[in-house]
Protein backbone atom coordinates (compact mmCIF):
# COMPACT_ATOMS: atom_id res chain seq x y z
CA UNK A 1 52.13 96.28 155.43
CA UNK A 2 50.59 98.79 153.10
CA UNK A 3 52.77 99.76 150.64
CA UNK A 4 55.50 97.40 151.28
CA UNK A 5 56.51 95.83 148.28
CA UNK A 6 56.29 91.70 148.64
CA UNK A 7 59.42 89.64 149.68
CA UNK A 8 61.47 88.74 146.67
CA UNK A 9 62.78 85.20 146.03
CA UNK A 10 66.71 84.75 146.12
CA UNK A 11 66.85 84.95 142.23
CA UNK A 12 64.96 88.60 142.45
CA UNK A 13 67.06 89.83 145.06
CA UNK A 14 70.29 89.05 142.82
CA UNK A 15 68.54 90.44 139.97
CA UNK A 16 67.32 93.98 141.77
CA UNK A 17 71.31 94.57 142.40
CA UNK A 18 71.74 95.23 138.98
CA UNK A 19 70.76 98.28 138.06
CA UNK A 20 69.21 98.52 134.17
CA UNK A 21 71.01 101.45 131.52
CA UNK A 22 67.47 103.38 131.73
CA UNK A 23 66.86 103.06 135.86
CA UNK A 24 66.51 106.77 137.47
CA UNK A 25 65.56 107.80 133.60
CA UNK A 26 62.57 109.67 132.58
CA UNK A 27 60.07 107.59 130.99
CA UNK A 28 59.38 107.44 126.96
CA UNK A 29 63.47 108.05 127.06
CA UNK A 30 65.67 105.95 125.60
CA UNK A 31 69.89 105.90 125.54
CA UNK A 32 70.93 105.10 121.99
CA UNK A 33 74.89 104.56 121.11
CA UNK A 34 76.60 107.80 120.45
CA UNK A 35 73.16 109.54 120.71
CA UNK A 36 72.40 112.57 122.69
CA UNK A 37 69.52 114.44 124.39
CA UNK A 38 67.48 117.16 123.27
CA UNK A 39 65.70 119.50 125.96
CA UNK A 40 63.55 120.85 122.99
CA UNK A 41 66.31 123.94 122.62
CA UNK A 42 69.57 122.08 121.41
CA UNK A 43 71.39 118.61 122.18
CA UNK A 44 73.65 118.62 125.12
CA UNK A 45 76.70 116.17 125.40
CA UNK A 46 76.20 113.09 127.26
CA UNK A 47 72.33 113.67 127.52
CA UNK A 48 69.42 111.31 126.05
CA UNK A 49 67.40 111.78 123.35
CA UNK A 50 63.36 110.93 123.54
CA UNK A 51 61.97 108.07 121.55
CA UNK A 52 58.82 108.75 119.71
CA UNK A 53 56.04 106.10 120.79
CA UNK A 54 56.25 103.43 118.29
CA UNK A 55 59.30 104.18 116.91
CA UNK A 56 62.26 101.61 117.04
CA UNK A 57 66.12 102.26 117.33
CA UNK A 58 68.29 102.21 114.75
CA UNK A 59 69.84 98.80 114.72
CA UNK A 60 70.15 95.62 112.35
CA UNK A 61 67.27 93.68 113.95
CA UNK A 62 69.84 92.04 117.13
CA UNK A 63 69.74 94.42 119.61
CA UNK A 64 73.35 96.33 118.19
CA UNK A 65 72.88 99.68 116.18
CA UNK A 66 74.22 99.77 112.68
CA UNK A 67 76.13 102.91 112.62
CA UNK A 68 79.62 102.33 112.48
CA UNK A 69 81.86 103.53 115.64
CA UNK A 70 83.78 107.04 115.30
CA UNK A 71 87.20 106.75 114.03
CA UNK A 72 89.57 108.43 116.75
CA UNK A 73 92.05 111.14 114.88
CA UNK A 74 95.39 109.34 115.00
CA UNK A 75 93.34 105.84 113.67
CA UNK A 76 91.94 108.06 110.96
CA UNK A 77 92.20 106.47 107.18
CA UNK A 78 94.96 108.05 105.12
CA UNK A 79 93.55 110.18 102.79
CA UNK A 80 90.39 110.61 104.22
CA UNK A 81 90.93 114.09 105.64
CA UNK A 82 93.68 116.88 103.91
CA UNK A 83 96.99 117.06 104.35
CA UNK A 84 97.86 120.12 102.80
CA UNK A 85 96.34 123.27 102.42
CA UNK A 86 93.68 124.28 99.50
CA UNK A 87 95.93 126.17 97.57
CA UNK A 88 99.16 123.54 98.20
CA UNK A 89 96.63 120.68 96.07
CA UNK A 90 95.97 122.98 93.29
CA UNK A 91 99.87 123.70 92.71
CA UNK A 92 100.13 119.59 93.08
CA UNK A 93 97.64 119.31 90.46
CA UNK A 94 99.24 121.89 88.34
CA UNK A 95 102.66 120.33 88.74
CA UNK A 96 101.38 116.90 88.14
CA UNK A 97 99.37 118.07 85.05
CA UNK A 98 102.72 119.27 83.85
CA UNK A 99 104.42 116.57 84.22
CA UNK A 100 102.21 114.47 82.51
CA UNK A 101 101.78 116.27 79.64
CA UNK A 102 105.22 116.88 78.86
CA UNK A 103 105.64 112.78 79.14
CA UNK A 104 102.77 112.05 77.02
CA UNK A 105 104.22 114.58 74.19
CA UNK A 106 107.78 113.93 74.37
CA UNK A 107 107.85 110.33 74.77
CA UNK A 108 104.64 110.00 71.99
CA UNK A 109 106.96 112.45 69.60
CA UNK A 110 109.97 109.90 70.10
CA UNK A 111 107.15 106.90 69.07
CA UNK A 112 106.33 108.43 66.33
CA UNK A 113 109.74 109.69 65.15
CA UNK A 114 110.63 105.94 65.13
CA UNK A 115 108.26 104.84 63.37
CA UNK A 116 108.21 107.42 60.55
CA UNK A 117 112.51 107.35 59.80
CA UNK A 118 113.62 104.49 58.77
CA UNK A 119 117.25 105.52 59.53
CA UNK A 120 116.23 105.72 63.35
CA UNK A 121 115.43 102.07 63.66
CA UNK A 122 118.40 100.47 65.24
CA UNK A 123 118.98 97.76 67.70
CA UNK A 124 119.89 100.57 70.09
CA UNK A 125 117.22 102.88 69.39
CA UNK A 126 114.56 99.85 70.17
CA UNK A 127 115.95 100.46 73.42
CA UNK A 128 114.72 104.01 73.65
CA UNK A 129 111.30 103.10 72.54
CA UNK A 130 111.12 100.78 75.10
CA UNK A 131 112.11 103.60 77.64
CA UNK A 132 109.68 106.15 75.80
CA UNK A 133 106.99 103.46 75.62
CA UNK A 134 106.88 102.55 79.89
CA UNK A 135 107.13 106.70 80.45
CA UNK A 136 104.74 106.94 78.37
CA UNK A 137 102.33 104.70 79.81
CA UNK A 138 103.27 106.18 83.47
CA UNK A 139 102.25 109.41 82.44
CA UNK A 140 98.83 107.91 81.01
CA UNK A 141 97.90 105.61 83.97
CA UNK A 142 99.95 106.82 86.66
CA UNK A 143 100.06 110.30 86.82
CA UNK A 144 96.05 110.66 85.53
CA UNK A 145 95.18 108.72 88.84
CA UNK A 146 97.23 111.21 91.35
CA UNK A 147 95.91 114.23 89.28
CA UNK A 148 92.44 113.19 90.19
CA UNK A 149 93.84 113.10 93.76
CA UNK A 150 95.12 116.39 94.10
CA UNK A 151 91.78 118.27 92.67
CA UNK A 152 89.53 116.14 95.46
CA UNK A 153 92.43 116.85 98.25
CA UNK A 154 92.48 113.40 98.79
CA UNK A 155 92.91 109.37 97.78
CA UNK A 156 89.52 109.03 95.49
CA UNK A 157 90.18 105.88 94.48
CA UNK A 158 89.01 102.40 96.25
CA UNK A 159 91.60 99.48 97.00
CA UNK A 160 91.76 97.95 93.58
CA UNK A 161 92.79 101.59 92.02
CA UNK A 162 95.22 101.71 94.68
CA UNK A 163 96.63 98.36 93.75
CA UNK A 164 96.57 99.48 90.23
CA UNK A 165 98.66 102.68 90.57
CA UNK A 166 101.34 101.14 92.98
CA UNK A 167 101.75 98.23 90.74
CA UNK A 168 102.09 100.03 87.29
CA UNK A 169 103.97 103.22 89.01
CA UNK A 170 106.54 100.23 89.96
CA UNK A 171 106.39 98.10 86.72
CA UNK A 172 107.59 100.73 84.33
CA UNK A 173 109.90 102.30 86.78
CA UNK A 174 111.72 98.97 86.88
CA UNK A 175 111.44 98.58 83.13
CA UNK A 176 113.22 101.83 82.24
CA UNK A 177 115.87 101.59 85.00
CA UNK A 178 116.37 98.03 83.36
CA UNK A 179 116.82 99.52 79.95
CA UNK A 180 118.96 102.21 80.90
CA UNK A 181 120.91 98.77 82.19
CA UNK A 182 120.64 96.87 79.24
CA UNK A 183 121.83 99.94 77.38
CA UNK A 184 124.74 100.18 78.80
CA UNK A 185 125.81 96.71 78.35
CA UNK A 186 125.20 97.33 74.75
CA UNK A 187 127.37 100.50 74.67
CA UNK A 188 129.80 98.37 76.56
CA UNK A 189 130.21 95.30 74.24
CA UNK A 190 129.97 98.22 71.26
CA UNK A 191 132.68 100.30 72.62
CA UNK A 192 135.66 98.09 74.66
CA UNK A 193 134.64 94.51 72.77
CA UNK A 194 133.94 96.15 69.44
CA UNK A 195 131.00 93.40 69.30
CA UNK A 196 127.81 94.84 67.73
CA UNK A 197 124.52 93.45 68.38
CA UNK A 198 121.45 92.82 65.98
CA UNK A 199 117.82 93.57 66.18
CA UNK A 200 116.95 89.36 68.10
CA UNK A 201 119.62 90.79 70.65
CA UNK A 202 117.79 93.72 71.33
CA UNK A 203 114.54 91.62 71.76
CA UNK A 204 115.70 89.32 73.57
CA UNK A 205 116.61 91.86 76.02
CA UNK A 206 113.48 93.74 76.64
CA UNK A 207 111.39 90.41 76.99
CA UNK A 208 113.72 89.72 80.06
CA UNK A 209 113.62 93.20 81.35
CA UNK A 210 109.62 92.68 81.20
CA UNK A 211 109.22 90.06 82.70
CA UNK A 212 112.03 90.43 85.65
CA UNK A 213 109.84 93.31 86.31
CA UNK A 214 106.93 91.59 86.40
CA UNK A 215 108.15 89.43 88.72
CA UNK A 216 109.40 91.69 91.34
CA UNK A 217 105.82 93.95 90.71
CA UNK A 218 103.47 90.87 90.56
CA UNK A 219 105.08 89.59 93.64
CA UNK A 220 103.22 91.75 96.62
CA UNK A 221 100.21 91.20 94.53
CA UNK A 222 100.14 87.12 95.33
CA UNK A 223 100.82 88.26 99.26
CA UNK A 224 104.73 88.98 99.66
CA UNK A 225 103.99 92.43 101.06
CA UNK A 226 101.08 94.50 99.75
CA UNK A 227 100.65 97.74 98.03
CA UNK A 228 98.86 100.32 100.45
CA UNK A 229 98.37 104.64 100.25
CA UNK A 230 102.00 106.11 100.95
CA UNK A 231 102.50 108.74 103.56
CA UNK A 232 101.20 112.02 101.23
CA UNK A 233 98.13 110.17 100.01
CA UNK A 234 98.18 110.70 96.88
CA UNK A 235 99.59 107.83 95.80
CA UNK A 236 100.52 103.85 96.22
CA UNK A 237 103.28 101.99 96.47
CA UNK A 238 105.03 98.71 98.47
CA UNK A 239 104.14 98.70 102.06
CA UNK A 240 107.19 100.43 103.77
CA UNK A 241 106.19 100.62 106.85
CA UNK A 242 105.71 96.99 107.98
CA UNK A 243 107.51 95.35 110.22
CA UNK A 244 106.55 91.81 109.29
CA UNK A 245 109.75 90.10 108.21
CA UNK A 246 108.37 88.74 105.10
CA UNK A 247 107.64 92.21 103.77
CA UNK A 248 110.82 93.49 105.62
CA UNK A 249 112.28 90.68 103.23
CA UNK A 250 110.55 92.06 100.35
CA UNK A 251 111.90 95.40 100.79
CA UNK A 252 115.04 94.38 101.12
CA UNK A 253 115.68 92.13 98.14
CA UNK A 254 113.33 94.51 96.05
CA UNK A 255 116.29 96.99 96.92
CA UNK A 256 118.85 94.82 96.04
CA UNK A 257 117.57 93.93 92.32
CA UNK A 258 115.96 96.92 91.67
CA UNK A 259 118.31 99.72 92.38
CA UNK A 260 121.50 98.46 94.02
CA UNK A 261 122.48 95.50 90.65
CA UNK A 262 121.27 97.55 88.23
CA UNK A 263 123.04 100.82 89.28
CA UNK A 264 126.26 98.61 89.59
CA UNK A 265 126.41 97.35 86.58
CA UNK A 266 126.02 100.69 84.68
CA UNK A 267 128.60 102.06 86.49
CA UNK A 268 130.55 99.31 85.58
CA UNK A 269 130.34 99.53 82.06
CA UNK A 270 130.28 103.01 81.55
CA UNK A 271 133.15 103.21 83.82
CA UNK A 272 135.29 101.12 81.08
CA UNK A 273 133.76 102.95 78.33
CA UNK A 274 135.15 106.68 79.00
CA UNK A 275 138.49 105.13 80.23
CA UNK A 276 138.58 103.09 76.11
CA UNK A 277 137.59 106.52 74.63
CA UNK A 278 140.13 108.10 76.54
CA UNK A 279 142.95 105.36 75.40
CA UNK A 280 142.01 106.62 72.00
CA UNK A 281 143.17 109.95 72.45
CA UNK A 282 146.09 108.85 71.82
CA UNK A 283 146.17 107.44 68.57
CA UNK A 284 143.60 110.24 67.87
CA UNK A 285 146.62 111.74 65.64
CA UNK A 286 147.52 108.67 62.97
CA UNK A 287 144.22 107.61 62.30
CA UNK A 288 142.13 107.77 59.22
CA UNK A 289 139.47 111.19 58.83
CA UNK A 290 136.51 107.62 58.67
CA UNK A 291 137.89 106.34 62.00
CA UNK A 292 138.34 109.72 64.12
CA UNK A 293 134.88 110.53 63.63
CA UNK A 294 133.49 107.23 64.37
CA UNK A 295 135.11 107.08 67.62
CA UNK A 296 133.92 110.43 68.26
CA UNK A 297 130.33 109.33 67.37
CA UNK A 298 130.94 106.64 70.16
CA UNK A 299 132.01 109.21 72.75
CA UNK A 300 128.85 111.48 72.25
CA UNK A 301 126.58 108.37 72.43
CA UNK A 302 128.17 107.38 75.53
CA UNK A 303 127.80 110.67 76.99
CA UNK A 304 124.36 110.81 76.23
CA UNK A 305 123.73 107.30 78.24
CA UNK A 306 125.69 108.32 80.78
CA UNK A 307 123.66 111.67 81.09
CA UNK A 308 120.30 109.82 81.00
CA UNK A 309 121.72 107.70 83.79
CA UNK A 310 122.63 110.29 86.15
CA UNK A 311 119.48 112.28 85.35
CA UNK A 312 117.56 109.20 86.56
CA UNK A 313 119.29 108.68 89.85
CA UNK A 314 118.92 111.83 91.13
CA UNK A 315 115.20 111.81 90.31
CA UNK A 316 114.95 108.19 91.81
CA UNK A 317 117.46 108.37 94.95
CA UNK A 318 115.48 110.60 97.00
CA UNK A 319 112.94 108.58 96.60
CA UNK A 320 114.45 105.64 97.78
CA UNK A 321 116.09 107.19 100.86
CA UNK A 322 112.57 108.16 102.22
CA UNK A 323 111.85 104.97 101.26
CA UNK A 324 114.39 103.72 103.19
CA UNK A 325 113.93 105.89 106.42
CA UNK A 326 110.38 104.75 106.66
CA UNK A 327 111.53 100.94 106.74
CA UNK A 328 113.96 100.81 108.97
CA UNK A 329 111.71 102.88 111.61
CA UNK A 330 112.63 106.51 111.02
CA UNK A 331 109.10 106.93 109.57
CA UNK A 332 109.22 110.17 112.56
CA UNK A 333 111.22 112.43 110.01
CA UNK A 334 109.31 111.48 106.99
CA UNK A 335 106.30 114.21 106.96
CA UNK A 336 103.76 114.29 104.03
CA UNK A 337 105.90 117.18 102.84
CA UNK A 338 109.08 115.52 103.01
CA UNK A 339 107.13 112.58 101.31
CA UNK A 340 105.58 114.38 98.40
CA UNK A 341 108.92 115.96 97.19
CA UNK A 342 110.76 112.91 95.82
CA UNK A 343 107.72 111.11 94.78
CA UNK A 344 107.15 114.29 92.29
CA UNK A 345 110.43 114.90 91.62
CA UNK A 346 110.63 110.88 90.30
CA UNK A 347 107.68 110.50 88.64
CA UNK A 348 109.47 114.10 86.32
CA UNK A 349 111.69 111.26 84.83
CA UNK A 350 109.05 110.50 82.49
CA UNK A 351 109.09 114.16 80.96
CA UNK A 352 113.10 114.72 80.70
CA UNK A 353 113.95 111.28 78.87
CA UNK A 354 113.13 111.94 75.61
CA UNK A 355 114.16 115.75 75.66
CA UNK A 356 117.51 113.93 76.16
CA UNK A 357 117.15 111.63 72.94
CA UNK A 358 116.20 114.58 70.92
CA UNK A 359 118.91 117.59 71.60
CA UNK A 360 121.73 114.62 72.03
CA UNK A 361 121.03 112.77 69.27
CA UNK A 362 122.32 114.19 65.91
CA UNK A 363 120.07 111.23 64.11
CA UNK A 364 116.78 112.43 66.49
CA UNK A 365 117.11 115.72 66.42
CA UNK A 366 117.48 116.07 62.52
CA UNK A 367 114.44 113.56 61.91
CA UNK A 368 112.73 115.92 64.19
CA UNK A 369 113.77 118.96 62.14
CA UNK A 370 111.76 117.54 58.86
CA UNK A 371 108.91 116.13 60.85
CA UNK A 372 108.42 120.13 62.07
CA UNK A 373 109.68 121.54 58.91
CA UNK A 374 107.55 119.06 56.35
CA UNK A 375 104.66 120.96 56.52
CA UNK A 376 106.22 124.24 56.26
CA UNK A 377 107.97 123.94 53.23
CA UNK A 378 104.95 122.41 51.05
CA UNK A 379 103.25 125.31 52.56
CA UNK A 380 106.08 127.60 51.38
CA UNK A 381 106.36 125.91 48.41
CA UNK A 382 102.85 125.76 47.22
CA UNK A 383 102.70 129.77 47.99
CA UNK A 384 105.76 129.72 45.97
CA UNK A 385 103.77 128.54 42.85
CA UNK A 386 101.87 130.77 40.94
CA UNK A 387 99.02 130.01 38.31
CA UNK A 388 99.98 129.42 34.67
CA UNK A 389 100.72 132.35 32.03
CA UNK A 390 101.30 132.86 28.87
CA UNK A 391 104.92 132.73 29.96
CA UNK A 392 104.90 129.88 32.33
CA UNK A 393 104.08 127.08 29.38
CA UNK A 394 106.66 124.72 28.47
CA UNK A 395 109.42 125.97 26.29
CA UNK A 396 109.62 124.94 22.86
CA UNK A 397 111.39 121.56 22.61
CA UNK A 398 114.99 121.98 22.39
CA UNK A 399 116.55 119.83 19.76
CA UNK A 400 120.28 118.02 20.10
CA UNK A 401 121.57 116.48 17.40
CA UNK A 402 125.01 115.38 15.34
CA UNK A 403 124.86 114.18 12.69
CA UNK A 404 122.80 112.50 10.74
CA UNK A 405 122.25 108.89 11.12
CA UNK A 406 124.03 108.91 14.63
CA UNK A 407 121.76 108.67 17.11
CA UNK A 408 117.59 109.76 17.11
CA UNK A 409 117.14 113.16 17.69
CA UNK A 410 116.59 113.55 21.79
CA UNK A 411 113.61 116.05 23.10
CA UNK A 412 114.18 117.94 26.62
CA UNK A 413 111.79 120.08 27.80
CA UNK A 414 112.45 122.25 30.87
CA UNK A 415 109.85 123.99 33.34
CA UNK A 416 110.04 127.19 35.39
CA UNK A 417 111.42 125.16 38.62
CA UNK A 418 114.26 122.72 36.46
CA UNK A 419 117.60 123.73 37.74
CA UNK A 420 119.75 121.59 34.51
CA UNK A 421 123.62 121.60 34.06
CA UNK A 422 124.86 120.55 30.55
CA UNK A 423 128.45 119.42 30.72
CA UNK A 424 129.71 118.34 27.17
CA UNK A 425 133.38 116.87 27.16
CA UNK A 426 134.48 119.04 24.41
CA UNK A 427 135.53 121.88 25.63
CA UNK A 428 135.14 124.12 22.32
CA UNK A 429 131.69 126.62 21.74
CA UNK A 430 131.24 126.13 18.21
CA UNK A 431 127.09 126.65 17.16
CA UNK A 432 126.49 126.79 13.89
CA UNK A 433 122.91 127.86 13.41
CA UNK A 434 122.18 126.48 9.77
CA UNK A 435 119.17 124.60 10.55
CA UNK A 436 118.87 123.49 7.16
CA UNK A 437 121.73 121.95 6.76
CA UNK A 438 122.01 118.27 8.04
CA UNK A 439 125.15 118.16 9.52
CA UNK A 440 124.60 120.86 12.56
CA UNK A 441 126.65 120.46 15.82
CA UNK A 442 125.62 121.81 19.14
CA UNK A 443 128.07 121.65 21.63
CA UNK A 444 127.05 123.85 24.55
CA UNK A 445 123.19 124.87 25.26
CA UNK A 446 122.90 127.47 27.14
CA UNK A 447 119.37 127.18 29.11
CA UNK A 448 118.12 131.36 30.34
CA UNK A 449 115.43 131.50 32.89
CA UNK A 450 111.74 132.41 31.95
CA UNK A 451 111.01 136.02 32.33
CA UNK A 452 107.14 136.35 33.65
């Protein structure tokens, strides 16, 4: 019949059930993924979009389009959108821009104090460099990277800087809260043993303390957890949140050797220390002026540990309970805010150390003194110095002599700045002035200052 279509074979007839994406569709229109339809006016939701003739959609050559799929808002990639308000990153940045330079000055200062005074370099001291040297290097590498952060409002680093600043961040945390161990064993063994320890002791000791630290920061790098963005974004650190149990393992253990040992064993030793310096009290009375004040010395140095100690905990313990709550699934209570608190208020340790060495240390704080001062008082006395006069030119040699045949006669010549004593062991003032004579005795000389 006229306008009846033709019979279809079996094949056709399953193939007509199907209906294709663009039946029912105006012509020339094509349905691209994620695309939408313009009526010439705007683009409506869910509507098509027309297809100039000859042109192809956007794909990779297979049939698929190229552009990637729309991340949904709780699969979004940390750090890709802001956290925090505008004017909350610039008060970061400002904070974290603080922080790092006081580190970089204070711990550089200690460096260079150090190296300048010999009387400074002492197996305990080598210590404190080693302390001054890992802030330091936190405040150069770790701090620079979450400064950047804060100005862009967000993680603008790729994986490999991400990998960088958890794994250094962790290295010289674990190398000064190693020191600060090793220190106290040395106070220890100083203090209740009376055993002092040499310069190959003191090395000795920080090659272990690098290299334990090295281990426990090198190990997510060859797959024993991972170092990924932490909750604020702006900054990296082990994976807390996993609950594989190798990195549940990890965090564990790294707890263990990293915080729980080391804190333990300082509180061990300093624990034994006050209670010897406080034995001494006793016997405080009957010993020698040489003695008192060398236990005293003892006491203040083992305050000043003990100080440095506590100041580091209570930058480092908050930071380990969120740490903590995130692991074992209280990740819920730990907001970005909550977040960004401890990990500023830790990575401050690097700024405070040194401030310690210098006002607690008699030894720092005077080599600090004439460091400052140096300059000052060649400036003071060069202004002090006037130019040459008439009255400014050396004074006439004075002559000593006995008598004749004694001794050679003996020139001294003194300038404007010579401050000279004379001391003769006679006691008497007798000058006879006969100048011709060759037996003439001086006994006193009596030196007036130049009058300009």
């Amino acid at each position: 019949m006229p306008g009846r279509s033709p019979p279809r074979g079996r094949r056709g007839r399953r193939h007509s059930r199907a209906r294709p994406p663009w039946a029912g569709r105006p012509r020339g229109l094509l349905l691209l993924p994620g695309a939408s339809v313009c009526d010439g006016a705007g683009s409506k939701p869910g509507a098509l979009a027309p297809l100039r003739p000859g042109a192809m959609p956007a794909g990779n050559g297979t049939g698929t389009s190229s552009r990637p799929e729309p991340v949904a808002p709780e699969q979004e990639v940390p750090g890709e959108r802001p956290l925090f308000s505008a004017a909350t990153y610039e008060l970061l940045a400002l904070l974290v821009a603080t922080i790092g330079m006081l580190g970089l000055c204070n711990n550089l200062l200690v460096l260079v104090l150090y190296y300048k005074f010999k009387r400074l370099r002492t197996p305990t001291n080598l210590f404190l460099v080693n302390i001054s040297l890992s802030d330091l290097l936190v405040s150069v590498f770790g701090v620079s990277l979450t400064f950047m952060s804060c100005l862009r409002s967000r993680w603008v680093w790729d994986a490999a800087g991400c990998v960088w600043d958890g794994f250094s961040s962790s290295l010289f945390g674990i190398v000064s809260i190693m020191t600060l161990t090793a220190l106290a064993y040395e106070r220890y063994i100083r203090v209740v043993h009376a055993k002092v320890i040499d310069f190959s002791w003191s090395w000795r000791a920080i090659t272990y303390i690098w290299l334990y630290s090295l281990a426990w920061t090198g190990a997510p790098l060859l797959g024993w957890n991972r170092y990924t963005l932490e909750i604020h974004g702006l900054g990296c650190s082990v994976d807390w949140k996993s609950k594989d149990p190798n990195d549940t393992s990890f965090v564990l253990l790294f707890f263990l050797g990293c915080l729980v040992a080391p804190v333990g064993i300082m509180a061990y030793c300093y624990g034994h220390i006050l209670h010897a310096v406080r034995m001494l009290r006793c016997v405080e009375d009957f010993q020698t002026v040489q003695v008192i004040k060398l236990l005293r010395y003892e006491k203040k140095v083992a305050k000043m540990c003990f100080l440095m100690i506590s100041t580091f905990l209570i930058c480092w313990m908050p930071y380990a309970v969120v740490s903590l709550l995130i692991t074992y699934g209280y990740s819920n209570l730990v907001t970005p805010t909550v977040a960004i608190i401890p990990s500023f208020f830790a990575k401050s340790s690097t700024a405070y150390n040194p401030v310690i060495y210098i006002f607690m240390s008699r030894k720092f704080r005077r080599c600090l003194l004439q460091l400052l001062c140096f300059r000052l008082m060649r400036l003071q006395r060069t202004m002090k110095e006037t130019p040459a006069t008439e009255s400014d030119k050396p004074i006439r040699p004075i002559v000593m002599s006995q008598k004749a045949g004694d001794r050679p006669k003996k020139k001294v010549t003194f300038s404007s700045s010579s401050v000279i004593f004379i001391i003769t062991s006679d006691d008497t003032e007798q000058i006879d002035d006969s100048s011709k004579h060759n037996e003439t005795k001086v006994n006193v000389i009596q030196v007036k200052p130049l009058q300009g």
